[in-house]
N, C-alpha and C. Protein backbone atom coordinates (compact mmCIF):
# COMPACT_ATOMS: atom_id res chain seq x y z
N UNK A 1 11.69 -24.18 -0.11
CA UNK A 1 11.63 -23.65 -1.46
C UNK A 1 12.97 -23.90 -2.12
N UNK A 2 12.75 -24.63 -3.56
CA UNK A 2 14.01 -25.14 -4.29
C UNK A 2 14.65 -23.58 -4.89
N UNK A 3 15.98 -23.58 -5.37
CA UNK A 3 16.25 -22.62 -5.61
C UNK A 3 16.00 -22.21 -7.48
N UNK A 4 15.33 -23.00 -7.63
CA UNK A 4 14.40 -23.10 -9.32
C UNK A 4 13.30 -22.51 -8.78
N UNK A 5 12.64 -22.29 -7.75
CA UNK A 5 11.47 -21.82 -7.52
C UNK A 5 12.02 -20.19 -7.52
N UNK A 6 12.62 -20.12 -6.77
CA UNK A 6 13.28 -18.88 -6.33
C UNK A 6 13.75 -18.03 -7.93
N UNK A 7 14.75 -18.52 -8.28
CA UNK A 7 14.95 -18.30 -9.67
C UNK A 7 13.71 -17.93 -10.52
N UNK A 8 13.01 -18.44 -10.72
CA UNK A 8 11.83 -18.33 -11.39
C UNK A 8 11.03 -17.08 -11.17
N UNK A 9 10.66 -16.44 -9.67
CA UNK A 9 10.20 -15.66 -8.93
C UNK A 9 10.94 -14.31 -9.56
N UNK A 10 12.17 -14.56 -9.34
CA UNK A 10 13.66 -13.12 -9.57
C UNK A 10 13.02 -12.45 -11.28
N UNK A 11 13.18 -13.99 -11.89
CA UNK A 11 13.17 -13.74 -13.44
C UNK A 11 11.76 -13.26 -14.10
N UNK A 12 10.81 -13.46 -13.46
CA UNK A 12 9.43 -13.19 -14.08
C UNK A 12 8.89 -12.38 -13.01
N UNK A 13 8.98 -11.90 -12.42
CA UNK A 13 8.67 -10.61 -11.14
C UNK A 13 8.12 -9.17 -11.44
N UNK A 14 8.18 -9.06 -12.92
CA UNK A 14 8.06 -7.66 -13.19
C UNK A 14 6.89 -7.27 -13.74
N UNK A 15 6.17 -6.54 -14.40
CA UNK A 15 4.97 -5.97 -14.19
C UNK A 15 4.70 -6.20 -15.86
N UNK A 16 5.67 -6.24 -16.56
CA UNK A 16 5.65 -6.37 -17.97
C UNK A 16 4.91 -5.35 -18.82
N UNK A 17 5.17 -4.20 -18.29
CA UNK A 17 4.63 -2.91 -19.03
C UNK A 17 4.52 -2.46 -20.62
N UNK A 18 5.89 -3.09 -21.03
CA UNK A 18 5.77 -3.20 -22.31
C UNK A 18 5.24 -4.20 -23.29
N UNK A 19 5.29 -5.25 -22.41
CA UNK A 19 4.18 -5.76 -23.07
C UNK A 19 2.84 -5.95 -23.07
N UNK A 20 2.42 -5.25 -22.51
CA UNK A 20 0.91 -4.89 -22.11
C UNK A 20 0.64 -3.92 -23.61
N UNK A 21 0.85 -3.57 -24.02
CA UNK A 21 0.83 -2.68 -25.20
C UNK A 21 -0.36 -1.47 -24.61
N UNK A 22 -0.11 -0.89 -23.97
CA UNK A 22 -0.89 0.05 -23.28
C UNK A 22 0.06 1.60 -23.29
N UNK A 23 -1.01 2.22 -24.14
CA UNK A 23 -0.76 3.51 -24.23
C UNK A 23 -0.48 4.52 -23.57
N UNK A 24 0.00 5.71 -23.73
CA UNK A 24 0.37 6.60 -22.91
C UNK A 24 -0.23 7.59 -21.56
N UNK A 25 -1.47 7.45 -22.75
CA UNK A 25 -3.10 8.05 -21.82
C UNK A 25 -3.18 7.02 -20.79
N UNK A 26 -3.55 5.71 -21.22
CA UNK A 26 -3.84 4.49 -20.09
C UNK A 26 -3.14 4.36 -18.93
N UNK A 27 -1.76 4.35 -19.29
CA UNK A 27 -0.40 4.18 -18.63
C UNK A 27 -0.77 5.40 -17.74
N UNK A 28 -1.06 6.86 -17.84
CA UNK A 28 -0.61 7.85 -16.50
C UNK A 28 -1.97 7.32 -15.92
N UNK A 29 -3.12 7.38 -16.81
CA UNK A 29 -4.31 7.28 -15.72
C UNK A 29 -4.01 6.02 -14.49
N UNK A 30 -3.83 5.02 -15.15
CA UNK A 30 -3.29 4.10 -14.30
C UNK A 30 -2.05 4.23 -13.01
N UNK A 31 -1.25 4.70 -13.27
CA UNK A 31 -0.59 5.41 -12.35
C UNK A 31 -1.25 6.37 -11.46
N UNK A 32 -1.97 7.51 -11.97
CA UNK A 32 -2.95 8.50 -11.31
C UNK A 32 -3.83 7.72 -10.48
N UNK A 33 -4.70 6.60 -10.88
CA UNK A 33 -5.27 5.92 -9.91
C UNK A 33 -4.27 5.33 -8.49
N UNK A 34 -3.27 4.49 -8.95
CA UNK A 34 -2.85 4.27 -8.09
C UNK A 34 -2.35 5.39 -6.81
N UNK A 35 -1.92 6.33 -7.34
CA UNK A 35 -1.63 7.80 -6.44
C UNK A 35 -2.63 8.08 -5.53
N UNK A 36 -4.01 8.06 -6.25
CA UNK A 36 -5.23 8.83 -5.33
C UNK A 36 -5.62 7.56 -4.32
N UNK A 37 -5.33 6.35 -5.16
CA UNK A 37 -5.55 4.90 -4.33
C UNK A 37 -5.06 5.06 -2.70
N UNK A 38 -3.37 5.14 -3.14
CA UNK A 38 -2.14 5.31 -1.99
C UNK A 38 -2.47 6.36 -0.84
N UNK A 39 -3.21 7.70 -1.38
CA UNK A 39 -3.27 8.43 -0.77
C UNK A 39 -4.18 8.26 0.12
N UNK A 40 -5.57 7.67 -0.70
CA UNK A 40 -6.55 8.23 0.42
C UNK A 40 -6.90 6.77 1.97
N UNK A 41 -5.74 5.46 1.08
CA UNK A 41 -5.70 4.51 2.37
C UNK A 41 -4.79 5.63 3.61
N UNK A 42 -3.50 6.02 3.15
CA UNK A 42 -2.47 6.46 3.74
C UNK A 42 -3.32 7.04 4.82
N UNK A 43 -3.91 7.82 4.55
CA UNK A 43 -5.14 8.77 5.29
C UNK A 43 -6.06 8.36 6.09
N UNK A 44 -6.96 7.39 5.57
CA UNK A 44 -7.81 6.94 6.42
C UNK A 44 -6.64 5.78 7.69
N UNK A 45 -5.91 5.27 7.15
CA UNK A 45 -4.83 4.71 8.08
C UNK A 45 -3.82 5.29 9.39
N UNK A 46 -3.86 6.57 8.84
CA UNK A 46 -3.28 7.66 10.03
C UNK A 46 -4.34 8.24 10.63
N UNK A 47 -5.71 8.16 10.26
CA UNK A 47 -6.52 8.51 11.25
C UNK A 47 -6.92 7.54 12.27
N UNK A 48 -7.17 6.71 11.36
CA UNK A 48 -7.60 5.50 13.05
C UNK A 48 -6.08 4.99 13.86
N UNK A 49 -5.29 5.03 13.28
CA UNK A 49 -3.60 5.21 14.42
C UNK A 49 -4.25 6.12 14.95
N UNK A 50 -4.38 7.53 15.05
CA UNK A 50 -4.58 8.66 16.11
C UNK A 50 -5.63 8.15 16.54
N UNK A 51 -6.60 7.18 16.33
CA UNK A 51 -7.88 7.11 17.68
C UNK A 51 -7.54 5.96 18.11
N UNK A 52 -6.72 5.13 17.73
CA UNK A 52 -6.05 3.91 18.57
C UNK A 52 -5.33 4.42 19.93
N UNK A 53 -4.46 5.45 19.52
CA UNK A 53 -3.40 6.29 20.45
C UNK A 53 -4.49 6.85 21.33
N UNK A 54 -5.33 7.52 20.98
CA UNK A 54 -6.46 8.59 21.50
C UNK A 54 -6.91 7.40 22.82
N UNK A 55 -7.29 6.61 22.18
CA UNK A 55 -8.03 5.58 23.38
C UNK A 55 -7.15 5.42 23.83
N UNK A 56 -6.06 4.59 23.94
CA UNK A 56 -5.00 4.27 25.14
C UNK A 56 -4.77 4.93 26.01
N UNK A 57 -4.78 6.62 25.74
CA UNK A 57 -4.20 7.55 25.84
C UNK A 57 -5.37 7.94 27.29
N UNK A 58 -6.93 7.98 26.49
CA UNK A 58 -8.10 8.09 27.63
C UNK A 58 -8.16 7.17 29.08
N UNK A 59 -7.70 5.09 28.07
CA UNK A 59 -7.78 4.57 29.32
C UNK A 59 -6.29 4.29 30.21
N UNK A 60 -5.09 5.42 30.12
CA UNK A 60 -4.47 5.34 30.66
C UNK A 60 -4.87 6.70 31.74
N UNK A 61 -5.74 7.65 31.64
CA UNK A 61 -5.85 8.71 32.15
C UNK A 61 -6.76 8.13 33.41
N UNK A 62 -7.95 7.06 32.71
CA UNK A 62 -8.47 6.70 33.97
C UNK A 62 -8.16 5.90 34.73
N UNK A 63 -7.24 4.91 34.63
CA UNK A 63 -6.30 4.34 35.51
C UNK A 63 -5.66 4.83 36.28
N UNK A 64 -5.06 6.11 35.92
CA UNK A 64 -4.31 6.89 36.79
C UNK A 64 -4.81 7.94 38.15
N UNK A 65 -6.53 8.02 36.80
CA UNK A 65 -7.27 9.04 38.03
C UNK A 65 -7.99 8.41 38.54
């Protein structure tokens, strides 16, 4: 990667909020979505970690016993 590519990436990277001409109402709902978005992966993501752990956890018990 040339460093014009790179450059390019730095300089235009941003979300361009203001120019979206999007209102105040739009703007939190949009944010609010993203929140309940974040949350409810976060969640379903820490639950299957605990049954990933859970199983290891079972077939290390029967290995042992």
């Amino acid at each position: 990667m040339g460093i014009e590519a790179m450059f390019k990436d730095c300089q235009s990277g941003g979300y361009n909020l203001e120019g979206a001409k999007a209102n105040e109402t739009r703007l939190n709902n949009l944010i609010l979505l993203i929140a309940i978005s974040y949350t409810i992966s976060s969640f379903k993501g820490g639950k299957s970690k605990i049954k990933v752990f859970k199983n290891i956890y079972k077939e290390g018990m029967k290995e042992a016993g």
